[in-house]
Protein backbone atom coordinates (compact mmCIF):
# COMPACT_ATOMS: atom_id res chain seq x y z
CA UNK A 1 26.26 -18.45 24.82
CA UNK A 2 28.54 -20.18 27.21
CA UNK A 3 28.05 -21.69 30.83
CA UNK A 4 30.70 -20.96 33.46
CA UNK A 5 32.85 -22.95 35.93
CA UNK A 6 34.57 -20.04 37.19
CA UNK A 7 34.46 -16.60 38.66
CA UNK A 8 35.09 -13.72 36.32
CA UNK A 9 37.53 -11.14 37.18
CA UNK A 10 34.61 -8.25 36.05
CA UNK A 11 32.79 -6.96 38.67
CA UNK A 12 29.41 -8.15 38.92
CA UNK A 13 25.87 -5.46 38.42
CA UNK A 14 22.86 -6.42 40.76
CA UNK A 15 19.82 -6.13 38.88
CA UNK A 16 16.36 -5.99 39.73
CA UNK A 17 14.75 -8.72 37.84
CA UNK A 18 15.30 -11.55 40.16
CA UNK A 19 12.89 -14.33 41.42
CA UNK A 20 13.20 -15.76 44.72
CA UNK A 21 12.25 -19.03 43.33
CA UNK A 22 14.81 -18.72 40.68
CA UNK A 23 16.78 -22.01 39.65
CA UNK A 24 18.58 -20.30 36.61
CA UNK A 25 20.93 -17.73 36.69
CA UNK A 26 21.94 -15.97 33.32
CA UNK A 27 24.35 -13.00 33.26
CA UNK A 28 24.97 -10.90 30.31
CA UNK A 29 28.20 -9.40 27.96
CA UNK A 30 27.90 -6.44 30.71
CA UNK A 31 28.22 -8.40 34.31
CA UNK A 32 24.51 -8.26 35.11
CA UNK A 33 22.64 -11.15 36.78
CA UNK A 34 18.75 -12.56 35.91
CA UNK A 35 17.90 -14.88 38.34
CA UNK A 36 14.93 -16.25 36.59
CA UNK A 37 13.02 -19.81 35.82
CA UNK A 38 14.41 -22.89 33.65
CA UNK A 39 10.81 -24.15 33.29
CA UNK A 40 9.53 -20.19 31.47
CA UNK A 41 13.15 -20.24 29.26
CA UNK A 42 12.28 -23.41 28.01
CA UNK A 43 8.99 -22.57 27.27
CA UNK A 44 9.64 -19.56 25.15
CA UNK A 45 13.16 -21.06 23.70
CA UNK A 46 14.13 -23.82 22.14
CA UNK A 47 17.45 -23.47 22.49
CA UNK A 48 17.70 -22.75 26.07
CA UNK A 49 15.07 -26.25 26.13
CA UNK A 50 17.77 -27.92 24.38
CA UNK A 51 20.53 -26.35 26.73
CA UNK A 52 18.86 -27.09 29.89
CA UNK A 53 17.90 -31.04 28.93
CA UNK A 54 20.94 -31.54 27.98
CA UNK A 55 22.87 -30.51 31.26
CA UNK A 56 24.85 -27.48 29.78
CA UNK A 57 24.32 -25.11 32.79
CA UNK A 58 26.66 -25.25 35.33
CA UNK A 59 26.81 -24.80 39.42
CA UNK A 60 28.95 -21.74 40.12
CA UNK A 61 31.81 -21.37 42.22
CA UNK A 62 31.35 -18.59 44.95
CA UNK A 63 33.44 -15.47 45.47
CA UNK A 64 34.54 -14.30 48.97
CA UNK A 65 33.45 -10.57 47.57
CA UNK A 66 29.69 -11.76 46.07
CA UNK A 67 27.48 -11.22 48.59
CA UNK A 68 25.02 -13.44 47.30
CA UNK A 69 27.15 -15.92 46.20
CA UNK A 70 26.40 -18.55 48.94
CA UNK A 71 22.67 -19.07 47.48
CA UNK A 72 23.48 -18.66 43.98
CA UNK A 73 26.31 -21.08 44.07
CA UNK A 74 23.64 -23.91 44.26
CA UNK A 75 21.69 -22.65 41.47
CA UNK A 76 23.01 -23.17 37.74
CA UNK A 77 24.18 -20.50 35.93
CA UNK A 78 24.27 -19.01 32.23
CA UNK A 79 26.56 -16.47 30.76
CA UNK A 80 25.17 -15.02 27.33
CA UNK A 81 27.45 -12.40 24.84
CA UNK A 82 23.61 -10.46 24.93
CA UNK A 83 23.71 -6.75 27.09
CA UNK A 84 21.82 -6.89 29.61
CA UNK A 85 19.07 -4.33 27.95
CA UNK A 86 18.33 -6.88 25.40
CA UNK A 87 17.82 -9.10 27.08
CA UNK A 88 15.63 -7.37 30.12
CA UNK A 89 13.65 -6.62 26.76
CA UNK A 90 13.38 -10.11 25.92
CA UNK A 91 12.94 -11.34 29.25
CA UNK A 92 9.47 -8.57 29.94
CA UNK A 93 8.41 -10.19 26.85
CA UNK A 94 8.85 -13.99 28.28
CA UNK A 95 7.01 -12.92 31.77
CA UNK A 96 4.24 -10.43 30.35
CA UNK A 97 5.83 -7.63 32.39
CA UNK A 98 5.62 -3.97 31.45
CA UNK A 99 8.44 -1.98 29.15
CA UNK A 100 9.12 1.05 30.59
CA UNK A 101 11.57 2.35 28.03
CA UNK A 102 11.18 2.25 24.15
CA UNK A 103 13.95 0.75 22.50
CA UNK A 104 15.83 2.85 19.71
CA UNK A 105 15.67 1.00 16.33
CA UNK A 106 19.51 -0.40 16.76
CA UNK A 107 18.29 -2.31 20.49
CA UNK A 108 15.08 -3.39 18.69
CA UNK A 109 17.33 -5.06 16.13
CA UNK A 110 19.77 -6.19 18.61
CA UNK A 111 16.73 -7.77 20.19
CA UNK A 112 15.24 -9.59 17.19
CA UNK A 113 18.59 -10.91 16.49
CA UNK A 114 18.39 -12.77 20.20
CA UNK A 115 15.21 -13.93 19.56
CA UNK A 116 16.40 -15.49 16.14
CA UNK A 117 19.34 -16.74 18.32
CA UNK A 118 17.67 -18.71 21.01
CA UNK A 119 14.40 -19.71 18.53
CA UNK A 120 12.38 -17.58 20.70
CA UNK A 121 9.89 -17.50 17.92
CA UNK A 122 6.36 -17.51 20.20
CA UNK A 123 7.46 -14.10 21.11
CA UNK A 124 7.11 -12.18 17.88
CA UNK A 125 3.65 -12.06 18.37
CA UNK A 126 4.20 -9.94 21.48
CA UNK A 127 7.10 -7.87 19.66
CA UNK A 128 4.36 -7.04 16.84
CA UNK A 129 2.13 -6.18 19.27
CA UNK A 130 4.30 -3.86 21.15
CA UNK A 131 6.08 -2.24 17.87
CA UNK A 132 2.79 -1.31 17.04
CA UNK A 133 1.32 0.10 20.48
CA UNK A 134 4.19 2.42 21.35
CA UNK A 135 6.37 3.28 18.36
CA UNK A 136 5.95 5.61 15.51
CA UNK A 137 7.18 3.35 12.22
CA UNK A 138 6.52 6.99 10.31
CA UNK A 139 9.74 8.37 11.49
CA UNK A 140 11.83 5.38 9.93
CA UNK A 141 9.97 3.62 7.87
CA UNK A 142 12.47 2.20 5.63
CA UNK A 143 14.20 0.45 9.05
CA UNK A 144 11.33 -0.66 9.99
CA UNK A 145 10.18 -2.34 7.20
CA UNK A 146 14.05 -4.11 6.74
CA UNK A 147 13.59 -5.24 10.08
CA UNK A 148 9.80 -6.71 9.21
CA UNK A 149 11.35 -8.59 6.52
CA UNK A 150 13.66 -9.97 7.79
CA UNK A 151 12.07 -11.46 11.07
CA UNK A 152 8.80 -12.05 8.68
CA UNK A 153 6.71 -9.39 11.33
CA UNK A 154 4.23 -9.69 8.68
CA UNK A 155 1.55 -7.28 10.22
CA UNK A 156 4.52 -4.44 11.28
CA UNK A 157 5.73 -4.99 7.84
CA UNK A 158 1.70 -4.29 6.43
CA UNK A 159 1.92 -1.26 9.00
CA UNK A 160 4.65 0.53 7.50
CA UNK A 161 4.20 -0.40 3.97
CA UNK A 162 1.89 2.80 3.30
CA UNK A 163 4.72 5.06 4.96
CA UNK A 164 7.04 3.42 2.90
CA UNK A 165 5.02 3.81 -0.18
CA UNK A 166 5.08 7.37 -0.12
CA UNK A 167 8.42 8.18 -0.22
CA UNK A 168 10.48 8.71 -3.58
CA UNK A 169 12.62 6.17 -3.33
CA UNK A 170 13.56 6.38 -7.23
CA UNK A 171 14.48 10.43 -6.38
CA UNK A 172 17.83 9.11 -4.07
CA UNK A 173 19.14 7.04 -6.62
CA UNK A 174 18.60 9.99 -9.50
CA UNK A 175 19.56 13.36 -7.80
CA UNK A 176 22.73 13.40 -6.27
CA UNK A 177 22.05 16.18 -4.28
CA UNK A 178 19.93 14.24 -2.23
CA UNK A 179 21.61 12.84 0.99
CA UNK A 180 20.98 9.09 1.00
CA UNK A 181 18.68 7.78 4.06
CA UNK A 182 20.27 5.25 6.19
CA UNK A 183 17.28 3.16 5.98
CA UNK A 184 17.88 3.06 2.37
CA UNK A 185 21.53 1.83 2.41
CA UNK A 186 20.49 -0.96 4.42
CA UNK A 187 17.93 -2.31 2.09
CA UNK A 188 18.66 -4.88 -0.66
CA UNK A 189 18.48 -4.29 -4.08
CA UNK A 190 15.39 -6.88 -4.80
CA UNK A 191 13.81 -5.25 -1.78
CA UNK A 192 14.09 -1.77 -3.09
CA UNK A 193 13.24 -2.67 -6.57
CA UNK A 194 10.10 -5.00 -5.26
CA UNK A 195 9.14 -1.21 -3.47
CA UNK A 196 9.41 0.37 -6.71
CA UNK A 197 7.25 -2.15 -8.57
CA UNK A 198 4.38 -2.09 -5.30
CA UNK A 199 4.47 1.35 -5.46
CA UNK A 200 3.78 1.61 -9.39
CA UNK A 201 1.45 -1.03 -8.79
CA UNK A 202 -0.65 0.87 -6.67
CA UNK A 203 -0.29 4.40 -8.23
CA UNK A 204 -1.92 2.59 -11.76
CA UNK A 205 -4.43 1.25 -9.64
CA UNK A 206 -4.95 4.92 -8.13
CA UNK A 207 -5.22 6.43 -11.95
CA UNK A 208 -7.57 3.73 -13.22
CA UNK A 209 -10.13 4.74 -10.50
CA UNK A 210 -9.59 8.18 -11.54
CA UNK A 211 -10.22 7.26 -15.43
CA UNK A 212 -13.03 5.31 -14.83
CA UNK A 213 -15.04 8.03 -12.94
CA UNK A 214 -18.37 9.10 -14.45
CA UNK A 215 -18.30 12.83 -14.66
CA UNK A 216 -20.66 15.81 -13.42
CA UNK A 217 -22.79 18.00 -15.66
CA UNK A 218 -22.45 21.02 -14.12
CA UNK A 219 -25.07 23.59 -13.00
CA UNK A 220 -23.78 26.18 -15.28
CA UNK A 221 -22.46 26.11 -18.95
CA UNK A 222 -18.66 25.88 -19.35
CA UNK A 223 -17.29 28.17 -21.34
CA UNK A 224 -14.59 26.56 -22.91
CA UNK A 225 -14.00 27.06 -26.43
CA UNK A 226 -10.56 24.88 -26.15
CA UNK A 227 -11.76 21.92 -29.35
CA UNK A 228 -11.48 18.61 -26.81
CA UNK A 229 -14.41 20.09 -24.99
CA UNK A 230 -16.15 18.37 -27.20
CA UNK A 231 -14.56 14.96 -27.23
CA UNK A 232 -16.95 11.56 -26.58
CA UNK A 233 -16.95 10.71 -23.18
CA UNK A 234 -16.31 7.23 -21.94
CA UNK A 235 -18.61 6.82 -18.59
CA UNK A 236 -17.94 3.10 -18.58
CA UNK A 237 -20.69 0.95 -21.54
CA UNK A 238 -22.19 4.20 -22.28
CA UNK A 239 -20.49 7.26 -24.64
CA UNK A 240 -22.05 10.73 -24.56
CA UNK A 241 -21.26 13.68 -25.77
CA UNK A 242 -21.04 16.86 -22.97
CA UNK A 243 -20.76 19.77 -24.40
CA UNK A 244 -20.26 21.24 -20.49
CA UNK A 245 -17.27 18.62 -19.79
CA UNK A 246 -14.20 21.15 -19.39
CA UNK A 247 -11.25 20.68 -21.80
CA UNK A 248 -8.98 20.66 -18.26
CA UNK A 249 -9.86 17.32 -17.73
CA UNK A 250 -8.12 15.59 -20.30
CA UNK A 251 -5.49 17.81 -19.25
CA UNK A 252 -5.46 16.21 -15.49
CA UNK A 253 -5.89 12.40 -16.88
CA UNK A 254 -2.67 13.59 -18.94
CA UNK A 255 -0.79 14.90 -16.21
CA UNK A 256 -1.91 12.26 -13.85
CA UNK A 257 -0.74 9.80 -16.37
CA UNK A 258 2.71 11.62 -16.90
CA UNK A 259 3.25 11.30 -13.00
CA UNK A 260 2.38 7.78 -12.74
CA UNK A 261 5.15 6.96 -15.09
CA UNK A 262 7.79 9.46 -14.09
CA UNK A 263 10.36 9.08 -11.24
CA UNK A 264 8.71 11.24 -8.47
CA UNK A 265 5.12 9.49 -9.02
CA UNK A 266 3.55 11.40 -6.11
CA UNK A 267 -0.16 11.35 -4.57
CA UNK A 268 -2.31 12.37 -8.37
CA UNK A 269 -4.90 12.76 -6.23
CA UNK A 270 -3.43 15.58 -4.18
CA UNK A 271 -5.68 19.09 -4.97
CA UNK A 272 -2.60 21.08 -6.01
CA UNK A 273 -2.08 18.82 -9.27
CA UNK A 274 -5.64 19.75 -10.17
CA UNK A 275 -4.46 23.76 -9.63
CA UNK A 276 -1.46 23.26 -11.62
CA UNK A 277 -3.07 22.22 -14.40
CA UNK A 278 -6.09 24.85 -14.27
CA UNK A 279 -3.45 27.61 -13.91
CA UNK A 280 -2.57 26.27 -17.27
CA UNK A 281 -5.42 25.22 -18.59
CA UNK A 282 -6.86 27.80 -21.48
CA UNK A 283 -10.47 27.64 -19.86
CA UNK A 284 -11.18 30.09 -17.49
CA UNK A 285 -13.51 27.99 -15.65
CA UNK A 286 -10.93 25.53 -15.83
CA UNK A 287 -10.08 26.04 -11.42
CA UNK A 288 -14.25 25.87 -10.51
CA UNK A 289 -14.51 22.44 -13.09
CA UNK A 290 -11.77 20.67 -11.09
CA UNK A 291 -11.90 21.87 -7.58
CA UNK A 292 -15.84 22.47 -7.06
CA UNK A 293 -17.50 20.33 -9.67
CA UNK A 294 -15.16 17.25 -9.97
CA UNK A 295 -14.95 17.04 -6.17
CA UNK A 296 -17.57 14.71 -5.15
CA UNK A 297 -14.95 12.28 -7.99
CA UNK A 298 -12.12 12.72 -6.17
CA UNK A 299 -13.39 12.17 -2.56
CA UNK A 300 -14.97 8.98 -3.97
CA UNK A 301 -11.66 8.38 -5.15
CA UNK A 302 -9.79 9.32 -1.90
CA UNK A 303 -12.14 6.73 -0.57
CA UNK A 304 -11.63 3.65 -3.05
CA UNK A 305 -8.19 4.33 -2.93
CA UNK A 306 -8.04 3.08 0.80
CA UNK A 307 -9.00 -0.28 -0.52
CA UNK A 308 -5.85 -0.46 -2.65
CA UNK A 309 -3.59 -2.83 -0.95
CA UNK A 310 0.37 -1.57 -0.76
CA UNK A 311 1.64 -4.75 -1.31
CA UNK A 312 2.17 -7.10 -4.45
CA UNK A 313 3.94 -9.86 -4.01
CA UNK A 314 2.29 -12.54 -6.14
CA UNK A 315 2.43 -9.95 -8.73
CA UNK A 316 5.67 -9.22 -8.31
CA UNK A 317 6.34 -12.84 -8.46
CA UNK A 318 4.53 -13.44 -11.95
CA UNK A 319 6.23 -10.69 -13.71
CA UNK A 320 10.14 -11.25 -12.36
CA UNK A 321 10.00 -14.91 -11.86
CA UNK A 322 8.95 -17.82 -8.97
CA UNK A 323 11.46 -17.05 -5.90
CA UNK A 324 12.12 -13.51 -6.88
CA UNK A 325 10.53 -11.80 -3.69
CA UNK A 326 13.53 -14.11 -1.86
CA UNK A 327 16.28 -13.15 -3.76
């Protein structure tokens, strides 16, 4: 940011934001003009507070070819290396005006970057707010979450976490035939791993809800002659034995397990691991056991699971060390 004693050889861009009671004039890297208030700049930054107290805005010389120059010429003036869209962002923000136009991910950085700048810091509120009215963190969510971090938009960042959370993010570092997301390259290495750890975090947390489940005698006898039918079943302080538990689901708590500590770790709750492992289960009632009678378990599940945070960070912190979250 600089002020200016002198005319600029570039021509200058009228815009629209302009108050007739203006007494601060600020015009951006791109030759456009906000004629706007010093008391409202120095509310909402404290470097432009700092700036303005300290007399480092200047009275402009006029131009024979500026119009306008004769009334702006007593008012002080501002030139910023900002573009003029970040900073008609910022500056809808400051006055509570409307935004028209949704910024692409590279102006909404651009834009958190100037409010770093300037210590513009009562505004993030309103950038949380309007990230989360009007743009769609699903279609980037690695960006998005990058960006939450590192302006500490805590509630964005709790917004995108369960978008982020489904990805494979181990999958792009282990198959090179995968094309690397740009969101990806631009995360850290602690970030990415802390992912890594929330996300195995959760997924045991997913599987213990699973294990723990008290299963359904069935109106009909299983026919399953596979030896584990038989097996003691744990349903919490009590063991039983159920002759009419299916063999197939030791084979899903297996499975489930497996997937919990493999690479891809996907959704175990998702109905197609249930078919895989009845297509290969050596009941034939193996499909009704898992899909019909073990249903009311997993939409119990599907329903405890939504009180599994995505997030672990004192966790995280315990097992890898006090700081490690910031390194």
């Amino acid at each position: 940011m600089s002020s200016t004693n002198s005319e600029t050889n570039h021509p200058i861009h009228r815009t629209k934001f302009a108050f007739a009671d203006a007494d601060l004039v600020i015009q951006t890297a791109d030759n456009q003009r906000f004629k706007v208030h010093k008391s409202v700049m120095s509310m909402f930054s404290d470097v432009f507070k700092d700036m303005i107290a300290l007399d480092q805005v200047n009275n402009r010389k006029p131009n024979d070819s500026d119009s306008e120059s004769g009334s702006e010429s007593k008012v002080e003036h501002v030139e910023i290396t900002e573009r003029s869209y970040t900073f008609r962002f910022v500056l809808r923000l400051t006055y509570h005006l409307p935004i028209s136009t949704l910024p692409s991910l590279d102006q909404l950085s651009d834009i958190m970057v100037m409010l770093d700048k300037y210590q513009m810091g009562r505004l993030h509120e309103s950038v949380q707010n309007f990230i989360l009215a009007n743009l769609n963190l699903e279609e980037n969510p690695l960006r998005y979450y990058t960006l939450a971090r590192s302006y500490s938009l805590t509630r964005v960042k709790s917004a995108v976490l369960p978008h982020v959370g489904v990805l494979d993010l181990r999958a792009y570092t282990t198959n090179t035939n995968l094309k690397i997301p740009k969101g990806l390259l631009e995360i850290s290495f602690p970030d990415y791993h802390k992912l890594v750890f929330f996300k195995n975090q959760r997924s045991t947390r997913i599987l213990a809800v699973v294990e723990r489940a008290r299963l359904p005698s069935p109106v009909y006898v299983v026919r399953c002659d596979y030896p584990p039918v038989r097996m003691i079943q744990e349903t919490g302080p009590q063991s039983t034995v159920n002759p009419n538990r299916c063999c197939s689901w030791n084979s899903y708590i297996t499975t489930a397990r497996e997937e919990v500590n493999t690479a891809n770790n996907q959704d175990i709750l998702r109905p197609e691991l249930r078919v895989k492992v009845a297509i290969n289960s050596k009941c034939p009632n193996a499909m009704r056991w898992l899909l019909d009678d073990c249903g009311r378990i997993f939409d119990e599940a599907q329903r405890a699971v939504k009180e599994i945070p995505w997030e672990y960070e004192e966790e995280y912190e315990r097992v890898h060390g006090v700081g490690a979250q910031e390194a």
